[in-house]
Protein backbone atom coordinates (compact mmCIF):
# COMPACT_ATOMS: atom_id res chain seq x y z
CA UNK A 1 109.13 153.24 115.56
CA UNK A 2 105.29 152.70 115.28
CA UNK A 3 104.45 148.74 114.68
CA UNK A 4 102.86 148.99 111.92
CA UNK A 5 106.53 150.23 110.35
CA UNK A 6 108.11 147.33 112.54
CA UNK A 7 105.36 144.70 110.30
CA UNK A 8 106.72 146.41 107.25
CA UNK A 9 110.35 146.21 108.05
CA UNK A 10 109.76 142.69 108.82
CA UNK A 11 107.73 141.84 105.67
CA UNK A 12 110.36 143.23 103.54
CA UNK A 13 113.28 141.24 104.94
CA UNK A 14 111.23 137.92 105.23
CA UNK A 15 110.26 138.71 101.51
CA UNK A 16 114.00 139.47 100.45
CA UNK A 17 115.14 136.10 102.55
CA UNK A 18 112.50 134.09 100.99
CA UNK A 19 113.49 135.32 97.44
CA UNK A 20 117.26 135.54 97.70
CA UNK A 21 117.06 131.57 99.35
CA UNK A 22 114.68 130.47 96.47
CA UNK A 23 117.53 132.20 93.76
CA UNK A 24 119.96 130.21 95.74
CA UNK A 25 118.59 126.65 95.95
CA UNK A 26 118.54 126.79 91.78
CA UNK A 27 121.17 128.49 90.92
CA UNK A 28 124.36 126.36 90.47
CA UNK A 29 126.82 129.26 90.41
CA UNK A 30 128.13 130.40 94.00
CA UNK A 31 131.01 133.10 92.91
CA UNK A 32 130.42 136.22 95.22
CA UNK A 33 129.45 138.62 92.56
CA UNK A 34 126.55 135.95 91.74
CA UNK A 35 125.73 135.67 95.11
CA UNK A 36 125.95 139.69 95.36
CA UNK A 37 123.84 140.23 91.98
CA UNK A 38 121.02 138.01 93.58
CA UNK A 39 120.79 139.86 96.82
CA UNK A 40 121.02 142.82 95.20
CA UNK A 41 117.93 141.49 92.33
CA UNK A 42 116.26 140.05 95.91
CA UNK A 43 116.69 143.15 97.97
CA UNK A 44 114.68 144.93 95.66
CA UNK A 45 112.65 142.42 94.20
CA UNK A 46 111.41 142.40 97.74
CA UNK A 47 111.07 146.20 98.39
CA UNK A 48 108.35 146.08 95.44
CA UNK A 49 105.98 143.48 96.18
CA UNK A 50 106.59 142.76 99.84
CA UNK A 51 103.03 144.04 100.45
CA UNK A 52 101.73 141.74 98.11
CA UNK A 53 103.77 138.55 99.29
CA UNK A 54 103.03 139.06 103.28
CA UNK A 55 99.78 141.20 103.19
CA UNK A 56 99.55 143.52 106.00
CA UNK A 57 96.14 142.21 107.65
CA UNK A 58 97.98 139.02 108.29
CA UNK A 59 99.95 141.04 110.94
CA UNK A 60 100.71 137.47 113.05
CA UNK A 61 103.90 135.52 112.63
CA UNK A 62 101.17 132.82 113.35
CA UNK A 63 99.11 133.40 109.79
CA UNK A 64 102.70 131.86 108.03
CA UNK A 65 104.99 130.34 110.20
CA UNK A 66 103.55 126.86 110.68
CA UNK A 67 103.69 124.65 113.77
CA UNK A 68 106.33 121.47 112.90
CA UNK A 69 104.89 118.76 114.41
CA UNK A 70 101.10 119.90 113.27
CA UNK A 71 103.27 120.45 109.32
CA UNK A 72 104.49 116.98 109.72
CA UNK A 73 100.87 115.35 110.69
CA UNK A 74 99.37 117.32 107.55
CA UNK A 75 102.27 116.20 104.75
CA UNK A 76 101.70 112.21 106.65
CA UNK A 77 97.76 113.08 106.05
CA UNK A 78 98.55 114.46 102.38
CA UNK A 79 100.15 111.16 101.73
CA UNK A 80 97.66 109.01 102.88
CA UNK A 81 95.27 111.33 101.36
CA UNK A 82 97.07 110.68 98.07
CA UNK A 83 97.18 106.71 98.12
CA UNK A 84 93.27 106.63 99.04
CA UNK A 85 92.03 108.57 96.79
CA UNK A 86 94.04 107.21 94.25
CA UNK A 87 92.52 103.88 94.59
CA UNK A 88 88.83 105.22 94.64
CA UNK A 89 89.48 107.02 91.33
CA UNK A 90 90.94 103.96 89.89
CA UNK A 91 88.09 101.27 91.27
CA UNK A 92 85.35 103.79 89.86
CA UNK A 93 87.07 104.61 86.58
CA UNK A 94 87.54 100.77 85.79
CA UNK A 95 83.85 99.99 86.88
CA UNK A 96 82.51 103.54 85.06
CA UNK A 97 80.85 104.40 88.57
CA UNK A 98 81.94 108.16 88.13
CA UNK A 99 79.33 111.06 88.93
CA UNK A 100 81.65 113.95 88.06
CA UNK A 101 79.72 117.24 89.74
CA UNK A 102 80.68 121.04 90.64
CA UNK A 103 80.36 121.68 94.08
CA UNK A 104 80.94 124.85 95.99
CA UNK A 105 81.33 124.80 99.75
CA UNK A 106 83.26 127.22 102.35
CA UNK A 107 85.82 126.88 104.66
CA UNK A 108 86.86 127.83 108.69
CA UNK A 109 90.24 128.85 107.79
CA UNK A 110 91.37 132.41 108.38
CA UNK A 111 95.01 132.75 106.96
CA UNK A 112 95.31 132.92 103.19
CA UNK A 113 98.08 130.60 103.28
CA UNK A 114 96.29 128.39 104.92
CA UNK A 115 93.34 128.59 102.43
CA UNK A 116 95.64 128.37 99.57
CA UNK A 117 97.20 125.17 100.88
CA UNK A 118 94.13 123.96 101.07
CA UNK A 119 93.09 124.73 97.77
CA UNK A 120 95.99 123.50 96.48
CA UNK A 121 96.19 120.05 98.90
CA UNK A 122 92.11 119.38 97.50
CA UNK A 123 93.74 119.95 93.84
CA UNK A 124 96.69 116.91 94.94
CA UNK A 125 94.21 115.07 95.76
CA UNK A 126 93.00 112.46 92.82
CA UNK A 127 89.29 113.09 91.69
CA UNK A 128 88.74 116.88 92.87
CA UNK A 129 90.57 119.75 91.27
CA UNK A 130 89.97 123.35 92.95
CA UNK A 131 88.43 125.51 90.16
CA UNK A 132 88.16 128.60 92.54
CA UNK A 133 88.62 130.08 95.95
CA UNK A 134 87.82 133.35 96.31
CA UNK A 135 87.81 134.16 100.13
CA UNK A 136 86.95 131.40 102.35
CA UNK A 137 84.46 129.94 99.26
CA UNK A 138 85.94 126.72 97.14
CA UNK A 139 84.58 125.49 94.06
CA UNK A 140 85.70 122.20 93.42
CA UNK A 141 85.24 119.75 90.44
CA UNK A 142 84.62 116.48 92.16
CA UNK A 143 84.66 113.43 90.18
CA UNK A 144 82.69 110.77 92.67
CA UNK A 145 80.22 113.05 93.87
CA UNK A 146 77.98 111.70 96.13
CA UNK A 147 75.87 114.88 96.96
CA UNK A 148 75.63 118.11 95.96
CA UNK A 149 74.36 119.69 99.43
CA UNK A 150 77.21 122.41 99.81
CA UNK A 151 78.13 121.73 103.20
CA UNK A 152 77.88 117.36 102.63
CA UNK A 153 79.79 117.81 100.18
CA UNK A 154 82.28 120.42 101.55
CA UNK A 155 82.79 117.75 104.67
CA UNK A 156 83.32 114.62 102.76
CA UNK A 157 86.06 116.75 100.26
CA UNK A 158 87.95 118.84 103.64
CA UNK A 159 87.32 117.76 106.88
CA UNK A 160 90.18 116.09 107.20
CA UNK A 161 92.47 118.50 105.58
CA UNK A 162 90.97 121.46 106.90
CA UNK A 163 91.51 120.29 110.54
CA UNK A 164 95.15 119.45 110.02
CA UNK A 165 95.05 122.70 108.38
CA UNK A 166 93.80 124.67 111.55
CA UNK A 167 96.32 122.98 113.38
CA UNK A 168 98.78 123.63 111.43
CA UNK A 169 98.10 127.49 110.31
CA UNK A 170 95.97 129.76 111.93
């Protein structure tokens, strides 16, 4: 067997794990012909769209798996993330200091996980919301904008979170 048929194989039953463990988790009924129906609706669930979930040029158990200790750092990060930009929103909301701009900037990240997460941890985040990433490129809706110099502006919104990131994914 070639590796590139090895990747698939592998793709496919990550894919049908992935599904048949997110049916389980909320589903509350556990008789065996349940359990059978959604293996059976996972197991091929998977064989369509495995391609789509674990795309082949991402060929490294690396681009996905992440690294626990670096996972844990980035969800402590997140959090603290969370709490501090929480309180900026709120202290420039109350004294109507807001300067609410569109900024576009790009990141070092390879892995599309990695860039979604990213996307998606910038979104968590109080005062930005991701509006787009298309490839390594973010536009972001940043509420206390303080310049609108792409790459300023792309390292006070990421830095942090992209480095934990790196760490964490490749």
């Amino acid at each position: 067997m070639n590796s590139r048929r090895i990747w698939a194989f592998i793709r496919f039953v990550l894919t049908s794990l992935f599904l048949f463990l997110v049916r389980f988790l909320f589903s509350t009924d556990t008789e065996l012909f349940s359990v059978l129906f959604g293996l059976g609706a996972s197991i091929l669930t998977a064989s369509l769209t495995y391609h789509i979930f674990l795309p082949e040029h991402e060929a490294g158990l690396l681009f996905f798996i992440p690294r626990p200790l670096s996972l844990i750092r980035f969800l402590v990060l997140m959090v603290i993330s969370l709490y501090a930009s929480s309180f900026s929103v709120v202290k420039a909301v109350i004294s109507g200091n807001t300067n609410p701009r569109i900024v576009h900037f790009r990141t070092r990240l390879r892995s599309d996980l990695a860039r979604t997460v990213l996307a998606n941890a910038i979104t968590f985040t109080p005062g930005t919301i991701t509006l787009d990433l298309n490839d390594d490129h973010l536009t972001v809706h940043w509420l206390l904008c303080s310049t609108i110099h792409a790459k300023a502006a792309g390292e006070a919104i990421k830095t942090k979170i992209e480095h934990a990131l790196g760490r964490t994914w490749i």
